[in-house]
C-alpha atoms as a PDB file:
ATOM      1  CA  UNK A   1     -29.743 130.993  73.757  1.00  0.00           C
ATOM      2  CA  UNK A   2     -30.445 130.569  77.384  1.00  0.00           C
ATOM      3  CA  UNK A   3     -33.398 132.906  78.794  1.00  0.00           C
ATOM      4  CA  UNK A   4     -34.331 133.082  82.462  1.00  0.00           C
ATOM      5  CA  UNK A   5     -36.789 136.422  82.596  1.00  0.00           C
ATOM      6  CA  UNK A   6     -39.925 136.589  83.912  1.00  0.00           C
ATOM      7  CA  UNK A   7     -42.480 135.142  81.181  1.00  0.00           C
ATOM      8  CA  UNK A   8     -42.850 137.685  78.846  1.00  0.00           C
ATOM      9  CA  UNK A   9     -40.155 139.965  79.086  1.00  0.00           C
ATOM     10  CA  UNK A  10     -37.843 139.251  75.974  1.00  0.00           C
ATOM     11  CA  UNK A  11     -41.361 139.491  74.071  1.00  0.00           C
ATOM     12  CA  UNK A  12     -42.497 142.998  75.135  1.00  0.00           C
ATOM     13  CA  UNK A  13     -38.576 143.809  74.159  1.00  0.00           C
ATOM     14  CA  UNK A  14     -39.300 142.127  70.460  1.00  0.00           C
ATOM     15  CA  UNK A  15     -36.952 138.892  70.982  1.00  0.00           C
ATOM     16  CA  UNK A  16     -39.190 136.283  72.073  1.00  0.00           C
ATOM     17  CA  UNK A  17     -38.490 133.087  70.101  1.00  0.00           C
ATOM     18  CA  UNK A  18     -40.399 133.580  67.105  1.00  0.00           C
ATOM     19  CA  UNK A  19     -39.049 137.116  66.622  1.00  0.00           C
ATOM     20  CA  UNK A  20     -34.822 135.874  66.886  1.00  0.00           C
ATOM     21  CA  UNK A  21     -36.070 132.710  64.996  1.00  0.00           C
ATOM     22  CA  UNK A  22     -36.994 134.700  62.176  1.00  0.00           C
ATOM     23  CA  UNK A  23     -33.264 135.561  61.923  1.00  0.00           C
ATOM     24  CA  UNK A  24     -32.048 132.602  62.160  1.00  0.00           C
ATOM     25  CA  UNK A  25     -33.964 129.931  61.806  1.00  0.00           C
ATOM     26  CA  UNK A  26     -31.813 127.220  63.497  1.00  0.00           C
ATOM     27  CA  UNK A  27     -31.376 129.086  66.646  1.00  0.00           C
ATOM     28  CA  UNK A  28     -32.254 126.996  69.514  1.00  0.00           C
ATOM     29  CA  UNK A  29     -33.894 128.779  72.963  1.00  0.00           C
ATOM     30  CA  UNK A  30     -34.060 127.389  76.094  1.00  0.00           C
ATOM     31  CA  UNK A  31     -36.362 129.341  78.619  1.00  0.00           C
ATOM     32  CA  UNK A  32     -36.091 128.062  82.182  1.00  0.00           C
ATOM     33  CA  UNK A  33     -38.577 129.860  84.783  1.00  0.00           C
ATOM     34  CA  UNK A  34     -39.258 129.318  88.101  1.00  0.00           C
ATOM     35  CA  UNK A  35     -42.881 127.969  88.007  1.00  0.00           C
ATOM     36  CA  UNK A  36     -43.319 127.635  84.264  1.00  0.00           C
ATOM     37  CA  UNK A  37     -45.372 129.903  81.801  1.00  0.00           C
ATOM     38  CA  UNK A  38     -48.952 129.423  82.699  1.00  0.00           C
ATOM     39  CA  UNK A  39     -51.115 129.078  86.171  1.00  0.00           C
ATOM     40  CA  UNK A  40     -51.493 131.924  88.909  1.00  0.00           C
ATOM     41  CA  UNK A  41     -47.008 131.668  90.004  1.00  0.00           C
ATOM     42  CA  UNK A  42     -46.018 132.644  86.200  1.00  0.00           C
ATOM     43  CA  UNK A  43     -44.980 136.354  86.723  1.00  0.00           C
ATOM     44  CA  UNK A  44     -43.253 135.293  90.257  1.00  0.00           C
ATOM     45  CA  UNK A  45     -39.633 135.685  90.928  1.00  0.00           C
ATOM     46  CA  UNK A  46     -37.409 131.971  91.744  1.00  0.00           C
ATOM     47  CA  UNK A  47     -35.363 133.251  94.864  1.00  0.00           C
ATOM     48  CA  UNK A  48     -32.860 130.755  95.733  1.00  0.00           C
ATOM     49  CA  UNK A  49     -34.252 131.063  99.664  1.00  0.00           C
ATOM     50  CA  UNK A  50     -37.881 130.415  98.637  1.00  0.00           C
ATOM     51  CA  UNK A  51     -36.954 127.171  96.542  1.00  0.00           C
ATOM     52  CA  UNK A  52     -36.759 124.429  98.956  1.00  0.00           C
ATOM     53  CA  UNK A  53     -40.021 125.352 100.868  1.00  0.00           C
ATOM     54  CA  UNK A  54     -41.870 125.218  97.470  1.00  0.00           C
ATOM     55  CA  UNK A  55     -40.507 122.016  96.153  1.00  0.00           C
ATOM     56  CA  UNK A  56     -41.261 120.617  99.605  1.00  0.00           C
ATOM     57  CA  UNK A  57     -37.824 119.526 100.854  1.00  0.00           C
ATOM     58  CA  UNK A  58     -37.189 121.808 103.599  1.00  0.00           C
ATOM     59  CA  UNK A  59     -38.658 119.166 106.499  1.00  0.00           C
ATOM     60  CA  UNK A  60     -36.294 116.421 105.105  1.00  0.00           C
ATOM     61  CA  UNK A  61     -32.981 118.596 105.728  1.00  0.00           C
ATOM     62  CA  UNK A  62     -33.585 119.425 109.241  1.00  0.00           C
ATOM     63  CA  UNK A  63     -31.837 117.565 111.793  1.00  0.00           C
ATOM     64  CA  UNK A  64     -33.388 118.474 115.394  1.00  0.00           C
ATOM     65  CA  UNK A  65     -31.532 121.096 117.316  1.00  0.00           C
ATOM     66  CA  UNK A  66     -29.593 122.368 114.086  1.00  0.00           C
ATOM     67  CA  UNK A  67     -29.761 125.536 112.482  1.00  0.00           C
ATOM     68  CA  UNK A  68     -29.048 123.834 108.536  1.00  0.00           C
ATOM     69  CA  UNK A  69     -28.664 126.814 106.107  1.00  0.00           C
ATOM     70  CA  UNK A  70     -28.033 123.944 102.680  1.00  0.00           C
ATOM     71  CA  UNK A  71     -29.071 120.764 101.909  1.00  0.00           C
ATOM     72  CA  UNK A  72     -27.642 117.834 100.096  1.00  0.00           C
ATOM     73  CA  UNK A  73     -30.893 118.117  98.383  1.00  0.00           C
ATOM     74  CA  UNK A  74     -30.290 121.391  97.040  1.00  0.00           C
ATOM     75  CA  UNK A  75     -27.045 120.208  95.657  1.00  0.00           C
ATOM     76  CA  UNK A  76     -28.951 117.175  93.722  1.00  0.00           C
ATOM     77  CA  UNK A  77     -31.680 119.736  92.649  1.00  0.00           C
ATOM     78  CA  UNK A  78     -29.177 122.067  90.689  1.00  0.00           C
ATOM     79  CA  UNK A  79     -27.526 119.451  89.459  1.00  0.00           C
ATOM     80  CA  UNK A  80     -30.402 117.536  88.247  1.00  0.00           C
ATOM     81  CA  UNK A  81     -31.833 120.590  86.856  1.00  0.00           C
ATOM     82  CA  UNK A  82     -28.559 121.788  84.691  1.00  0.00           C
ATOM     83  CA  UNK A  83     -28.561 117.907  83.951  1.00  0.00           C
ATOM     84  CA  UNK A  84     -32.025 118.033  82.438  1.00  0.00           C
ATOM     85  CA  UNK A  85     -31.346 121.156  80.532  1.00  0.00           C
ATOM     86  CA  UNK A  86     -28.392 119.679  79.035  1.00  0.00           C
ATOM     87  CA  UNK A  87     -29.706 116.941  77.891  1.00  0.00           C
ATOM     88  CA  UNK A  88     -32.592 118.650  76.318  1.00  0.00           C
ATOM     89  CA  UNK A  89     -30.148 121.293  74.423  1.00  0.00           C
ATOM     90  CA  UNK A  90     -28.165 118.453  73.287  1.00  0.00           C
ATOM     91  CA  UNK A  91     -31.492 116.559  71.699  1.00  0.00           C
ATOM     92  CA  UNK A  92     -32.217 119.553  69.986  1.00  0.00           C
ATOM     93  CA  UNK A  93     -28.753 120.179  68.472  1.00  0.00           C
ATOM     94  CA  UNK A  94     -29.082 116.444  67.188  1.00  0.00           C
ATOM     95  CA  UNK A  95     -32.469 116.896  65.784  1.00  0.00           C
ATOM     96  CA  UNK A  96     -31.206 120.132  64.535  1.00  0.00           C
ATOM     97  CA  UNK A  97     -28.217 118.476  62.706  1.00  0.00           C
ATOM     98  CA  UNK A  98     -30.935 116.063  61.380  1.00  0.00           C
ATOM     99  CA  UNK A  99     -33.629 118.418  59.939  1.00  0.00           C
ATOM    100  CA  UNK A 100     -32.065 121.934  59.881  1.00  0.00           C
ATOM    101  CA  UNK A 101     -34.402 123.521  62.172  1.00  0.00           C
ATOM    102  CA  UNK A 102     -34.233 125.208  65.787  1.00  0.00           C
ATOM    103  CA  UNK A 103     -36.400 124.386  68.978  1.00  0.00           C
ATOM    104  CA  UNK A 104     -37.810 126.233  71.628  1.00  0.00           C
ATOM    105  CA  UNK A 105     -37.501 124.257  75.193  1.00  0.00           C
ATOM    106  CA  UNK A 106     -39.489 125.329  77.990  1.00  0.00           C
ATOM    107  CA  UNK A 107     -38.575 124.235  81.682  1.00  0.00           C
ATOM    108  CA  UNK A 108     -39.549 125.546  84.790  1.00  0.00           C
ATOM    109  CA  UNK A 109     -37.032 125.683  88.113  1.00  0.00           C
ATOM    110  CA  UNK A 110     -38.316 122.831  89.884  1.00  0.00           C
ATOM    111  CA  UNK A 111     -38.778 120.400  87.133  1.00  0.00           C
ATOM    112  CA  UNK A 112     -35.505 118.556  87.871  1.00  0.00           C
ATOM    113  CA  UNK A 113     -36.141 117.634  91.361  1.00  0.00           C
ATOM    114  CA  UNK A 114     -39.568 116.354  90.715  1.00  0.00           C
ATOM    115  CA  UNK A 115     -38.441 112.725  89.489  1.00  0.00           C
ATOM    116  CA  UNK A 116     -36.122 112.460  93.705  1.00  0.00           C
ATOM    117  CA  UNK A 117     -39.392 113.841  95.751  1.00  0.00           C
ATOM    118  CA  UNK A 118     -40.994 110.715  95.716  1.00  0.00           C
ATOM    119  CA  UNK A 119     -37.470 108.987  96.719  1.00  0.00           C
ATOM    120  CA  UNK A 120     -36.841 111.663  99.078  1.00  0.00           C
ATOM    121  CA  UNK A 121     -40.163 110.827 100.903  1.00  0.00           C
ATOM    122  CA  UNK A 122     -39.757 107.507 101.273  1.00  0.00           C
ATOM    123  CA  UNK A 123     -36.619 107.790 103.609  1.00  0.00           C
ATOM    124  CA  UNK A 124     -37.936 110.566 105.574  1.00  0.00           C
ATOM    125  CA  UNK A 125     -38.237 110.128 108.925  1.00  0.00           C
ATOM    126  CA  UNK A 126     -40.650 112.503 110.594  1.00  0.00           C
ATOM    127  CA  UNK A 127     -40.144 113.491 114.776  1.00  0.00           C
ATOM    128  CA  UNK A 128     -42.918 114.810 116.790  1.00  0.00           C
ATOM    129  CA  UNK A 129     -42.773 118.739 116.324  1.00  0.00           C
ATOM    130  CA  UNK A 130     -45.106 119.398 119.191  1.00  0.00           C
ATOM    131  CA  UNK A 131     -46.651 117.528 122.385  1.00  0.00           C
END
């Protein structure tokens, strides 16, 4: 089961995780929000605008006298997030084939670009913005 609601919602509605996984106990639940369950951004919506200004990438997609609307590191981002989800659903079916039980996975929007920033900043090439 894939959930992306605001933390907390599918509780208040009585199928959180440990509600469902009373009914079946293999059922396996990946959450994705946009800044995780804890810390003062929890309840906060994940517009797709708002997303490259908060994982810091917007400066590196500007080229100087264009108006750039996408980024190649947008592209990456999605992919590398719906890579990392994967991967972690497709642990837990193994470990699920090995013990019989279900998992709860818990990833937040931005996790997947995390492991390029440092890359990202390292080729960046900043221009005076100002005299």
């Amino acid at each position: 089961m894939i959930k992306n609601f605001r933390p907390g919602t599918l509780e208040r509605w009585g199928l959180g995780y440990e509600d469902l996984r009373r009914l079946n106990p293999g059922l396996i639940m990946l959450r994705v929000s946009a800044y995780g369950q804890n810390g003062p951004k929890k309840r906060s919506a994940g517009l797709c605008p708002n997303r490259p200004g908060i994982r810091g990438t917007v400066l590196s997609c500007r080229t100087a006298g264009y108006a750039s609307t996408h980024c190649w590191i947008d592209h990456v981002s999605r992919l590398s997030q719906w890579s990392l989800r994967c991967l972690r659903v497709l642990l837990a079916l193994r470990a699920g084939d090995q013990n019989g039980g279900g998992q709860f996975i818990d990833i937040a929007l931005h996790d997947g670009i995390f492991r390029f920033l440092d890359e990202i900043a390292a080729v960046y090439e900043k221009t005076r913005a100002g005299t």
